[in-house]
PDB file of N, CA and C in Angstrom:
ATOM      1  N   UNK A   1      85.959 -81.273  61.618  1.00  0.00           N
ATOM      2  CA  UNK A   1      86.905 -80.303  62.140  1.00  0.00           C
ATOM      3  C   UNK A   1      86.335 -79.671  63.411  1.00  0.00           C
ATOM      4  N   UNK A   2      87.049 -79.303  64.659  1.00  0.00           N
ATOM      5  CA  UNK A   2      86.691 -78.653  65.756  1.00  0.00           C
ATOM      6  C   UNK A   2      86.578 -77.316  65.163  1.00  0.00           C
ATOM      7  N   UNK A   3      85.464 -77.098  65.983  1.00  0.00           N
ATOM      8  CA  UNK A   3      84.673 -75.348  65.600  1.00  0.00           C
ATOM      9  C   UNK A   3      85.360 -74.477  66.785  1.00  0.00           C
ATOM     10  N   UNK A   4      86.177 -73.615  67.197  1.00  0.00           N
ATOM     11  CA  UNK A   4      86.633 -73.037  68.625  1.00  0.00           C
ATOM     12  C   UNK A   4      86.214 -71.806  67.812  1.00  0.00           C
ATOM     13  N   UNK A   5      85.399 -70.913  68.927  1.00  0.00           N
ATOM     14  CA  UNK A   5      84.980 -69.648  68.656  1.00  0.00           C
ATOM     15  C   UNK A   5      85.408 -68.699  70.149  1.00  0.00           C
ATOM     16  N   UNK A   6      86.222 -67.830  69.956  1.00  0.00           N
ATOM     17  CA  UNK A   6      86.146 -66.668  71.201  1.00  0.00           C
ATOM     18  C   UNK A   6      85.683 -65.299  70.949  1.00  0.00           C
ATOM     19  N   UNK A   7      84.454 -65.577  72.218  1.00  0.00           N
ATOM     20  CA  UNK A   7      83.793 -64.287  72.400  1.00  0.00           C
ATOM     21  C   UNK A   7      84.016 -63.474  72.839  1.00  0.00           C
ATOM     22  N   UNK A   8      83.838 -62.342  72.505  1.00  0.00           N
ATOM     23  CA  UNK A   8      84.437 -61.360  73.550  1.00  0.00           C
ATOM     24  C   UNK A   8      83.575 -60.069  73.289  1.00  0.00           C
ATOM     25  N   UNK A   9      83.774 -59.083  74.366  1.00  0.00           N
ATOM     26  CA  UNK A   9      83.489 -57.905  74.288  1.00  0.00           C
ATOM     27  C   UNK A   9      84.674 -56.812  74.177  1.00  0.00           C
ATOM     28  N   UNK A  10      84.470 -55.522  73.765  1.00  0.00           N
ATOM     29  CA  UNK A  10      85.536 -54.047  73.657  1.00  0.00           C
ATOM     30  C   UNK A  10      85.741 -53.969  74.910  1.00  0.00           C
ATOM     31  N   UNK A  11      86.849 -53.725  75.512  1.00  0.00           N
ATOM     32  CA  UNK A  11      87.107 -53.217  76.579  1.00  0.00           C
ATOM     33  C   UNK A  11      87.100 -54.075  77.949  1.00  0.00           C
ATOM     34  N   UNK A  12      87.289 -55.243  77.703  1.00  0.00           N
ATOM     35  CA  UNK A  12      87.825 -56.418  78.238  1.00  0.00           C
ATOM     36  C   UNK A  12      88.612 -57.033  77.852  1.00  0.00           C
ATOM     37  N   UNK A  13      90.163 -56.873  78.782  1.00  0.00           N
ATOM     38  CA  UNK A  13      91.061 -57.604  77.856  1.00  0.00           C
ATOM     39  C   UNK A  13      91.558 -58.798  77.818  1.00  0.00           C
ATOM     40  N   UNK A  14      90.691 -59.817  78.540  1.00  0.00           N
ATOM     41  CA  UNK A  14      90.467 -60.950  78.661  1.00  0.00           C
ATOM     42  C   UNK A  14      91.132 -62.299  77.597  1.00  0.00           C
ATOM     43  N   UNK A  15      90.274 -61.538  76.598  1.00  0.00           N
ATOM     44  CA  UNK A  15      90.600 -62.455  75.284  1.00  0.00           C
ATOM     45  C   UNK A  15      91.911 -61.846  74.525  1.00  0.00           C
ATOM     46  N   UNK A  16      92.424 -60.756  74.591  1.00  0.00           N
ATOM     47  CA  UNK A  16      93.840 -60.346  74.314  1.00  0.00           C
ATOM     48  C   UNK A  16      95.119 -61.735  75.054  1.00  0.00           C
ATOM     49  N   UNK A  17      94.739 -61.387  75.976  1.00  0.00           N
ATOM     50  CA  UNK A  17      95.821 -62.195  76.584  1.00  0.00           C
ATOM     51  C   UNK A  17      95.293 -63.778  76.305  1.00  0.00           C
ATOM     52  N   UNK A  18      94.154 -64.430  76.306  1.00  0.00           N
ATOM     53  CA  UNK A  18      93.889 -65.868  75.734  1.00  0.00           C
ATOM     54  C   UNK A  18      94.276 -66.249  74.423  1.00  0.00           C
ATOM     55  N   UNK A  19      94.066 -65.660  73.757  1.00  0.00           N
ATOM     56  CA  UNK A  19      94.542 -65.901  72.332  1.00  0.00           C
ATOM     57  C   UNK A  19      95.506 -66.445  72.045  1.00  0.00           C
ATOM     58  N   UNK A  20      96.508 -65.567  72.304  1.00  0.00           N
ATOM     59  CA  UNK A  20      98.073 -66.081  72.176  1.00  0.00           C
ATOM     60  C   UNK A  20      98.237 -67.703  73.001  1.00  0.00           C
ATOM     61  N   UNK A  21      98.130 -67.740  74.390  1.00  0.00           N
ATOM     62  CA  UNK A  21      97.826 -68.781  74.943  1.00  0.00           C
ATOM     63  C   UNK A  21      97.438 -69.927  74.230  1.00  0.00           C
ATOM     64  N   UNK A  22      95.829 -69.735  73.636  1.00  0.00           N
ATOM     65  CA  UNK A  22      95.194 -70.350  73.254  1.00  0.00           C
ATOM     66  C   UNK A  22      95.899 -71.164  72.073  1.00  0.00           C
ATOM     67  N   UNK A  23      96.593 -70.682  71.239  1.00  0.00           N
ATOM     68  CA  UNK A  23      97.147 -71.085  70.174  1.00  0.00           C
ATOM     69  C   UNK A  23      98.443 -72.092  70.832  1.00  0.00           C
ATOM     70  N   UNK A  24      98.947 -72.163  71.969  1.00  0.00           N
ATOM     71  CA  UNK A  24      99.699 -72.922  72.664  1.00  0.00           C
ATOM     72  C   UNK A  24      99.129 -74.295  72.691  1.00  0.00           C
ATOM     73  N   UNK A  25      97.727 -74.189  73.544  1.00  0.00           N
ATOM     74  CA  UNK A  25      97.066 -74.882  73.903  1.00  0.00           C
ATOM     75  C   UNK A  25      96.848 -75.930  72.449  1.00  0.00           C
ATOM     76  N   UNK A  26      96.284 -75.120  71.148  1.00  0.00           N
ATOM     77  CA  UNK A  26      96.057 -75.631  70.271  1.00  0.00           C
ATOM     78  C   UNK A  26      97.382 -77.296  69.494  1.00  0.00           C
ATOM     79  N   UNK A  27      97.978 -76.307  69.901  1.00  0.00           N
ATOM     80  CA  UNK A  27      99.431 -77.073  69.771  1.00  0.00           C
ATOM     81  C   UNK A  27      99.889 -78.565  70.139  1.00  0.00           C
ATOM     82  N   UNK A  28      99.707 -78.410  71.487  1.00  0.00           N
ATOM     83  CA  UNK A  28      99.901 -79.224  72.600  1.00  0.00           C
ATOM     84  C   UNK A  28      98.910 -80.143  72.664  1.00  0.00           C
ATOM     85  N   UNK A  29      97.086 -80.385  72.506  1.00  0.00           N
ATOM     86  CA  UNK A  29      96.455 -80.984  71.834  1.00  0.00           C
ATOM     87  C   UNK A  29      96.492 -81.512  70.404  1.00  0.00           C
ATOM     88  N   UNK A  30      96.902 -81.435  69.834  1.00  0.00           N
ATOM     89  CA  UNK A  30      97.214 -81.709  68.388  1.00  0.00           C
ATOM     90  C   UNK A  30      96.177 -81.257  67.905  1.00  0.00           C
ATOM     91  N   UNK A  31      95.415 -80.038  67.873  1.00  0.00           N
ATOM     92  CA  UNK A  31      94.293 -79.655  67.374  1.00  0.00           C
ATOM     93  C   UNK A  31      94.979 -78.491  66.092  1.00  0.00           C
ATOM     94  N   UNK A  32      94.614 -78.802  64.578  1.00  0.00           N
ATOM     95  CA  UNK A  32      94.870 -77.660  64.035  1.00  0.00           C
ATOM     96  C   UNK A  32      93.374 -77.455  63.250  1.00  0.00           C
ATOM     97  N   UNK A  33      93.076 -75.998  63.868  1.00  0.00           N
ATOM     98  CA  UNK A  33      91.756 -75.357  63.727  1.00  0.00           C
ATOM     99  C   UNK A  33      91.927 -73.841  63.842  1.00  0.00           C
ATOM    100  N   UNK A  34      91.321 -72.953  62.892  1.00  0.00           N
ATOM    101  CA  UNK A  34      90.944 -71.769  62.830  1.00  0.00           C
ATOM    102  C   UNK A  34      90.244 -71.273  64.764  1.00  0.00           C
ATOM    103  N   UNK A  35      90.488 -70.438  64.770  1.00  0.00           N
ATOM    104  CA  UNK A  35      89.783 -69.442  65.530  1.00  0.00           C
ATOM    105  C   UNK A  35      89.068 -68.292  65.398  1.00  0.00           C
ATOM    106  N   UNK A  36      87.622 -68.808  65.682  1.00  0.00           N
ATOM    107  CA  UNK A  36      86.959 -67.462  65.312  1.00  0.00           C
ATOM    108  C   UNK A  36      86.254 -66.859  66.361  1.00  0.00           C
ATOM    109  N   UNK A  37      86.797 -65.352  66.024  1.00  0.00           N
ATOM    110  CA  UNK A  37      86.613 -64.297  66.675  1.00  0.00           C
ATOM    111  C   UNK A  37      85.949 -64.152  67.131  1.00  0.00           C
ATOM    112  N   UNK A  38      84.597 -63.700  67.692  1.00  0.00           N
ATOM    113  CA  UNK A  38      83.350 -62.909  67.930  1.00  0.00           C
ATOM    114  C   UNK A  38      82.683 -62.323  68.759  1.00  0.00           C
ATOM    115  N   UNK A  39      82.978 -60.858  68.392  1.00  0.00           N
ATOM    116  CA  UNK A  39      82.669 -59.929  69.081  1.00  0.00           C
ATOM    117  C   UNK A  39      81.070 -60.023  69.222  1.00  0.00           C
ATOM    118  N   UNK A  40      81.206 -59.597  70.356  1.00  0.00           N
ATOM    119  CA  UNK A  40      79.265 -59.454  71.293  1.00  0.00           C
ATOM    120  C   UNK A  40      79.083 -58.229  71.279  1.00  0.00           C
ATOM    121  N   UNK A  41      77.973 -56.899  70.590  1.00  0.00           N
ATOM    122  CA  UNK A  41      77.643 -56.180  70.735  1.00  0.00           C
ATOM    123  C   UNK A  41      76.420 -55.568  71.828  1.00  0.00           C
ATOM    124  N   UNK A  42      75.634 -56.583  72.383  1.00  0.00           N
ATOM    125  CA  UNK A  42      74.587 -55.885  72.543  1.00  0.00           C
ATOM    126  C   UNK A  42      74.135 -56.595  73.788  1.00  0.00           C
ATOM    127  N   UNK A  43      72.900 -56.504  74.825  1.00  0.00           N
ATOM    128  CA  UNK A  43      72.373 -57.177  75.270  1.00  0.00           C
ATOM    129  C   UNK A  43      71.839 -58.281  74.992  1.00  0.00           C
ATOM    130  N   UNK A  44      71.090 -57.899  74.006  1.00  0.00           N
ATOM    131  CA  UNK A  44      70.252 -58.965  73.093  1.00  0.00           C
ATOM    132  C   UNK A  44      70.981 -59.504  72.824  1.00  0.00           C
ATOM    133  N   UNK A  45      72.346 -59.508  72.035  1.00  0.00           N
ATOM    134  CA  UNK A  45      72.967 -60.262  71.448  1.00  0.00           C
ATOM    135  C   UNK A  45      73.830 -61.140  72.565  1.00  0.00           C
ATOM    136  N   UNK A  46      74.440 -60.716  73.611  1.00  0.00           N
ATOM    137  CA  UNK A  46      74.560 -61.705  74.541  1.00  0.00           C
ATOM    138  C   UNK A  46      73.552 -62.833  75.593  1.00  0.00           C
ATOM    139  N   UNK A  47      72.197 -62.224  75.515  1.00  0.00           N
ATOM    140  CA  UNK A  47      71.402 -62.899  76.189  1.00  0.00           C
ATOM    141  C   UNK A  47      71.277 -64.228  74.661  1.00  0.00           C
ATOM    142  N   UNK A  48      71.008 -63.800  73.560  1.00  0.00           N
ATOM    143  CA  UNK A  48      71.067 -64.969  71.907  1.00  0.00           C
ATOM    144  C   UNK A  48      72.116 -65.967  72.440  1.00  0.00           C
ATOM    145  N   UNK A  49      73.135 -65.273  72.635  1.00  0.00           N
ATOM    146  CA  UNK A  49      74.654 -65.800  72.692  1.00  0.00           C
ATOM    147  C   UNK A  49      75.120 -66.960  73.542  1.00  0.00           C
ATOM    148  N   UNK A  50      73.875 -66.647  74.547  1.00  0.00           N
ATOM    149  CA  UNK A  50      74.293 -67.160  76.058  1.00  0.00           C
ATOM    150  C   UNK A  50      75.526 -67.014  76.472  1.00  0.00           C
ATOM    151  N   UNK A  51      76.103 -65.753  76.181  1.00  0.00           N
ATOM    152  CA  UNK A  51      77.116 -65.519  76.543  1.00  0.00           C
ATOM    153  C   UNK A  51      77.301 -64.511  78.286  1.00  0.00           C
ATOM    154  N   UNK A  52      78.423 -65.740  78.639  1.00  0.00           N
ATOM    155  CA  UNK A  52      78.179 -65.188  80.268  1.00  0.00           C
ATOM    156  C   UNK A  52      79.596 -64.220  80.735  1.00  0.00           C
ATOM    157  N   UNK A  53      80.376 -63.147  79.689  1.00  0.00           N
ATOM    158  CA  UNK A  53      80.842 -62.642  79.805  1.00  0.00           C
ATOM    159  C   UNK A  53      82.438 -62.719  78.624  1.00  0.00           C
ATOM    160  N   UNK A  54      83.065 -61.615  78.744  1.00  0.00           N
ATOM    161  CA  UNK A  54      84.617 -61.692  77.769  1.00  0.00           C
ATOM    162  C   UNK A  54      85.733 -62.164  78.563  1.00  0.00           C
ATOM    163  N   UNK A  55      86.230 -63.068  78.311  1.00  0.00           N
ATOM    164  CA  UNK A  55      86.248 -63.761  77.287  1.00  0.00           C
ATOM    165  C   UNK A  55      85.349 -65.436  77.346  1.00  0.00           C
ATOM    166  N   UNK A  56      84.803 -65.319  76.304  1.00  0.00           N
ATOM    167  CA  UNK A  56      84.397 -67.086  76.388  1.00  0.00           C
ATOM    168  C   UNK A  56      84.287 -68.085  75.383  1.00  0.00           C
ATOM    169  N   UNK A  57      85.095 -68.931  75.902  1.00  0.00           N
ATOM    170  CA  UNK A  57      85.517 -69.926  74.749  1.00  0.00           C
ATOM    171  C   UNK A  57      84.520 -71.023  74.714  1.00  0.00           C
ATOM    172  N   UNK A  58      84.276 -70.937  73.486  1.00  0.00           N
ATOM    173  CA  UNK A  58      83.657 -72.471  73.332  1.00  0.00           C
ATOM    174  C   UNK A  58      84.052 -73.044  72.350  1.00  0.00           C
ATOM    175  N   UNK A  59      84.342 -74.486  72.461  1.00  0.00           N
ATOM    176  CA  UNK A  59      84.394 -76.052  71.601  1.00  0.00           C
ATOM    177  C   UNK A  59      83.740 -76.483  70.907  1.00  0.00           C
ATOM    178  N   UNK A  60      83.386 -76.732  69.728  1.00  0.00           N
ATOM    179  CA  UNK A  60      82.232 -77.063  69.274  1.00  0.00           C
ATOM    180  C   UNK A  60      80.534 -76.950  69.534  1.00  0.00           C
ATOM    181  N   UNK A  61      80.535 -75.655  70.194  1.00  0.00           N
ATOM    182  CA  UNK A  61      79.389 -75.122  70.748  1.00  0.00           C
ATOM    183  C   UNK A  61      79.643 -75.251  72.167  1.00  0.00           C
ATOM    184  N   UNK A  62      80.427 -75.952  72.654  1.00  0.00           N
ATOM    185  CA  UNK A  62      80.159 -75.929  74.148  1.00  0.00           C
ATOM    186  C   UNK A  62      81.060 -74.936  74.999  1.00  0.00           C
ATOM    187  N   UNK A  63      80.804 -74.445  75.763  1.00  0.00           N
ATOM    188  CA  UNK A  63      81.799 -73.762  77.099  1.00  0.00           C
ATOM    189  C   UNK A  63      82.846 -74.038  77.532  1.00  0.00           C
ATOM    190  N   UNK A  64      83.529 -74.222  77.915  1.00  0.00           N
ATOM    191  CA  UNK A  64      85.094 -74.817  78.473  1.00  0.00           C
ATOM    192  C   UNK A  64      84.655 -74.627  79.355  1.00  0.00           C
ATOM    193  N   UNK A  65      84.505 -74.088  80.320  1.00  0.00           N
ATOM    194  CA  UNK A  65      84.243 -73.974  81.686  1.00  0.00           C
ATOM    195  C   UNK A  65      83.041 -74.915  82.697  1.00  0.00           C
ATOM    196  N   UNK A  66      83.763 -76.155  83.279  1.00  0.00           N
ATOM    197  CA  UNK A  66      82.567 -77.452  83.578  1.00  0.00           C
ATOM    198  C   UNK A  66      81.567 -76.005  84.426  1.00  0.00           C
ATOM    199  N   UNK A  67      80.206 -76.299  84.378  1.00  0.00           N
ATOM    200  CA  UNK A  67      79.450 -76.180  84.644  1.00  0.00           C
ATOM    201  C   UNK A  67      78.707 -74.567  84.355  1.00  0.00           C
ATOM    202  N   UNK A  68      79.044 -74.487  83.363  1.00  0.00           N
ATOM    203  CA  UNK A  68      78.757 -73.524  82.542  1.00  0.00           C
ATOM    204  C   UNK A  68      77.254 -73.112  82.150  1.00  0.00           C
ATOM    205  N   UNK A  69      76.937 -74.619  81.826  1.00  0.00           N
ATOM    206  CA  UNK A  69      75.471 -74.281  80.677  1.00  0.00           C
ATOM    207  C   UNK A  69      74.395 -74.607  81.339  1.00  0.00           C
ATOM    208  N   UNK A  70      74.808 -74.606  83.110  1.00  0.00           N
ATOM    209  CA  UNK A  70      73.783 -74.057  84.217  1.00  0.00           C
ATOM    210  C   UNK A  70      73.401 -72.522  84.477  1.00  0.00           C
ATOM    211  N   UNK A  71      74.925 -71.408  83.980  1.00  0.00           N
ATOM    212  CA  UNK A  71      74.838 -70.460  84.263  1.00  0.00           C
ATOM    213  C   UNK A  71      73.537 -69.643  83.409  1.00  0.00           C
ATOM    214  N   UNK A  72      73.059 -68.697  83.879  1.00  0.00           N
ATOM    215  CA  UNK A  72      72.034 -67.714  83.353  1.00  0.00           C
ATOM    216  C   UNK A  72      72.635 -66.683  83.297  1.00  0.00           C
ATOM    217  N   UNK A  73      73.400 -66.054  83.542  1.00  0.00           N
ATOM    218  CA  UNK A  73      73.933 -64.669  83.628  1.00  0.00           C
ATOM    219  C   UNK A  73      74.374 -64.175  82.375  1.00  0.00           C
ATOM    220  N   UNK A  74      73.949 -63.914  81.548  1.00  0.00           N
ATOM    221  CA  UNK A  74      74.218 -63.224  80.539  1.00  0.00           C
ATOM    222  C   UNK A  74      74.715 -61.874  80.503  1.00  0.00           C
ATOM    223  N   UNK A  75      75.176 -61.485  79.915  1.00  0.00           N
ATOM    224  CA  UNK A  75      75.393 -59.909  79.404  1.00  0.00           C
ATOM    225  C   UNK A  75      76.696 -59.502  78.853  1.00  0.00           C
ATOM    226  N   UNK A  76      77.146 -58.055  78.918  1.00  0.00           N
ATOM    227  CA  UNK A  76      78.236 -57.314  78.262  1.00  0.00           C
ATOM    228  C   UNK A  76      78.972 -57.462  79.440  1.00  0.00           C
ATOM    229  N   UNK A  77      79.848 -58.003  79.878  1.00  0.00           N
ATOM    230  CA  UNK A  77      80.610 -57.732  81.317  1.00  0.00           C
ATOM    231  C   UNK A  77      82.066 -58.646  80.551  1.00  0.00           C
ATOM    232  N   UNK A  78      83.300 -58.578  81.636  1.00  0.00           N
ATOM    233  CA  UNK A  78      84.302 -59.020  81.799  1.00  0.00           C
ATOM    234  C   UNK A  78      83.960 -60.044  82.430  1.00  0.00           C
ATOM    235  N   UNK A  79      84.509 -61.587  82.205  1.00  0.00           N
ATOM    236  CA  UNK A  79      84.665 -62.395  83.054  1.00  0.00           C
ATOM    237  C   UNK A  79      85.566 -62.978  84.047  1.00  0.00           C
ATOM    238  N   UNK A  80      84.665 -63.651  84.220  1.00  0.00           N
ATOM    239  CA  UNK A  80      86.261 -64.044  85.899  1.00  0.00           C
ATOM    240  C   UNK A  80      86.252 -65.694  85.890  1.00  0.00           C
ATOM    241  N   UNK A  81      87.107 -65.801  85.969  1.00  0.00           N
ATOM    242  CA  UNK A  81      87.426 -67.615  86.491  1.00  0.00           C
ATOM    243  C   UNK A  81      88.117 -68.172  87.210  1.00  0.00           C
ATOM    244  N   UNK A  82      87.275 -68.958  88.333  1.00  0.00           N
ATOM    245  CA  UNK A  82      88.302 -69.517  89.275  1.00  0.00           C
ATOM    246  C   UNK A  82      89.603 -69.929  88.916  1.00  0.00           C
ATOM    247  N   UNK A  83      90.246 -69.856  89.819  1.00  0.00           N
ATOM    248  CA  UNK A  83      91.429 -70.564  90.112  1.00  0.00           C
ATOM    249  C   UNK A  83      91.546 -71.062  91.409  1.00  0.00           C
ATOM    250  N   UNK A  84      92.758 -71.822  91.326  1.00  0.00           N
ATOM    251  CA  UNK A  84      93.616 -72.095  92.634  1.00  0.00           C
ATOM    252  C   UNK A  84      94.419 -70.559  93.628  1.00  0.00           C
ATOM    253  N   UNK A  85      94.538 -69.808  92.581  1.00  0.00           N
ATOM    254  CA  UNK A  85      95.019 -68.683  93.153  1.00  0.00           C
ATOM    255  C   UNK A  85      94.245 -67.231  93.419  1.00  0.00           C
ATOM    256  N   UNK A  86      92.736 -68.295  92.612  1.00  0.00           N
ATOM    257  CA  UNK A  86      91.707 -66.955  93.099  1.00  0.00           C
ATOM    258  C   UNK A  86      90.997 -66.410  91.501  1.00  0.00           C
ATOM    259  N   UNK A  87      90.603 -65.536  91.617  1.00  0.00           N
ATOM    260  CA  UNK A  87      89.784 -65.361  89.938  1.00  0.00           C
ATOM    261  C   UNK A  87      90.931 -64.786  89.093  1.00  0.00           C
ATOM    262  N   UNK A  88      91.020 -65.317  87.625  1.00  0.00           N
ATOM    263  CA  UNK A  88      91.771 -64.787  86.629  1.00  0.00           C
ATOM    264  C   UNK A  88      90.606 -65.142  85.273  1.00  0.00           C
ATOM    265  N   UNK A  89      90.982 -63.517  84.315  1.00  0.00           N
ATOM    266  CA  UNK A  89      90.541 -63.354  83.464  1.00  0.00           C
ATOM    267  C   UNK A  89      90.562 -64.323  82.315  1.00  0.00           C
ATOM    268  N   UNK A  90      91.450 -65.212  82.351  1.00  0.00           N
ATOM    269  CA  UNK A  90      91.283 -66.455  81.357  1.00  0.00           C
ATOM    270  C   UNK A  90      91.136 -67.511  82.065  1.00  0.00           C
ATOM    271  N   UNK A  91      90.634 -68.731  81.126  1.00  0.00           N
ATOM    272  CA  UNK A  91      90.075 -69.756  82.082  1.00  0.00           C
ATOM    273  C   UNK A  91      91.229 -70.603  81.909  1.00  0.00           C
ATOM    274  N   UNK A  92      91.018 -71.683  82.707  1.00  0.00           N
ATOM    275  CA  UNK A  92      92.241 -73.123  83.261  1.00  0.00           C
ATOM    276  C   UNK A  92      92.739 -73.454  82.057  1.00  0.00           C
ATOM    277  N   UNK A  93      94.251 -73.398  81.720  1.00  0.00           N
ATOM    278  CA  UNK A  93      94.535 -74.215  80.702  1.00  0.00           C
ATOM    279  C   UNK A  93      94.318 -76.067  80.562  1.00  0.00           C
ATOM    280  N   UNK A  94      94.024 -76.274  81.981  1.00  0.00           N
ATOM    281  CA  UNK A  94      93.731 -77.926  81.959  1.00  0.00           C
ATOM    282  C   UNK A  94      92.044 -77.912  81.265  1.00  0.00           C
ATOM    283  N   UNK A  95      91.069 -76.890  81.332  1.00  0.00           N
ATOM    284  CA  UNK A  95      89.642 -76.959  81.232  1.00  0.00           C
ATOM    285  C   UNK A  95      89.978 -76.990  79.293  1.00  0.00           C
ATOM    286  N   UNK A  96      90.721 -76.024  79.076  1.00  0.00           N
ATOM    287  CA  UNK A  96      90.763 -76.038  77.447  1.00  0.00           C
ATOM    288  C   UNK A  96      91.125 -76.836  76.755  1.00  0.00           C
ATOM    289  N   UNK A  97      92.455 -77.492  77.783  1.00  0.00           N
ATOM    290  CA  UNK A  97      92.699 -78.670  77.186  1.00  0.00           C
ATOM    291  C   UNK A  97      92.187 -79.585  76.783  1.00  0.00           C
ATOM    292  N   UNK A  98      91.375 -80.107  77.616  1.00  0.00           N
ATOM    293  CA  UNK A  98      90.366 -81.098  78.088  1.00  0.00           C
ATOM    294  C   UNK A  98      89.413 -81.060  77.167  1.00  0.00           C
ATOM    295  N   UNK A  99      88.746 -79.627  76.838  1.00  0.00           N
ATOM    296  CA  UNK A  99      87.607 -79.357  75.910  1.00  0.00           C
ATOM    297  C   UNK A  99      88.183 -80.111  74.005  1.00  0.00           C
ATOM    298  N   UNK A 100      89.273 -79.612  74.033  1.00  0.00           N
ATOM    299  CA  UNK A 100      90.218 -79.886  72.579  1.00  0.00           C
ATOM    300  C   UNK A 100      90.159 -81.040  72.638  1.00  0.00           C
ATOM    301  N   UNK A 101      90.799 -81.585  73.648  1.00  0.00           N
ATOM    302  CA  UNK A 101      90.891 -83.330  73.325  1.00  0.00           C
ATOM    303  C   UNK A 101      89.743 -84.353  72.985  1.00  0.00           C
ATOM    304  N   UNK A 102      88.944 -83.805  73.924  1.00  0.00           N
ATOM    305  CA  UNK A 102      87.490 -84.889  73.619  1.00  0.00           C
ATOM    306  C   UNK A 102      87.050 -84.192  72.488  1.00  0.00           C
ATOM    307  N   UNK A 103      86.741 -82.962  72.185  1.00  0.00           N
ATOM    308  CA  UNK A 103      86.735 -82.859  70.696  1.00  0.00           C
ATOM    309  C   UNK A 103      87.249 -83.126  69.805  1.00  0.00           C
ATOM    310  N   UNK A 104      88.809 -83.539  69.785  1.00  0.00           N
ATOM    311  CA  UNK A 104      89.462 -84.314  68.314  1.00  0.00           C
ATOM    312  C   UNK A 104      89.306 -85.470  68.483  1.00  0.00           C
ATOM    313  N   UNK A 105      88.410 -85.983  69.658  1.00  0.00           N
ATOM    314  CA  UNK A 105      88.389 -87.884  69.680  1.00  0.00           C
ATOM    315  C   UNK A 105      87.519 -88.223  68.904  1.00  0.00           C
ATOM    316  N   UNK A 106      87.722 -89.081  67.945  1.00  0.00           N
ATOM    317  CA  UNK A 106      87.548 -89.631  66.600  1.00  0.00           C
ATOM    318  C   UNK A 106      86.139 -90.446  67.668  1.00  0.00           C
ATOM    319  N   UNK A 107      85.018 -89.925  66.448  1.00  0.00           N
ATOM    320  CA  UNK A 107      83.716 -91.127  67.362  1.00  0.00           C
ATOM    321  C   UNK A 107      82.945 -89.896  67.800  1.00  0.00           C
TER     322      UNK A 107
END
């Protein structure tokens, strides 16, 4: 089964608005999988986390975001993600997609 976990921090509303989305996304991949939550409290716990800001999705341990697990930046912050139209608080629905699919590929 695909593992999808979203991280997030209080007071970033990042992952408010992904969620709903996200469950689109889920759809449209033929992925049916739980989503779990998880809130980041702390420094420590985001530097553990390697978490590089709220919201962040990962796939079976991995990032959605190509080139991710170069980044170092850890901490409690809001994130940002390119676009075509400039930074938005959720990431590419083609990147999530993408992440879902090669994760339900059998092999």
């Amino acid at each position: 089964m695909v593992r999808i976990e979203l991280l997030y921090v209080d007071g970033c509303p990042g992952h408010e608005a992904l969620l709903p989305r996200l469950r689109v996304l889920l759809d449209q991949a033929g992925v049916r999988a739980p989503v779990e939550l998880r809130r980041v409290a702390s420094e420590d716990d985001a530097r553990q986390e390697r978490f590089l800001g709220s919201p962040t999705l990962r796939i079976d341990g991995a990032d959605i975001e190509p080139g991710a697990s170069d980044r170092r930046d850890y901490g409690l912050t809001c994130r940002l993600y390119p676009t075509v139209g400039g930074l938005a608080a959720t990431p590419r629905d083609a990147w999530v997609l993408d992440a879902l699919r090669a994760a339900a590929r059998p092999g």
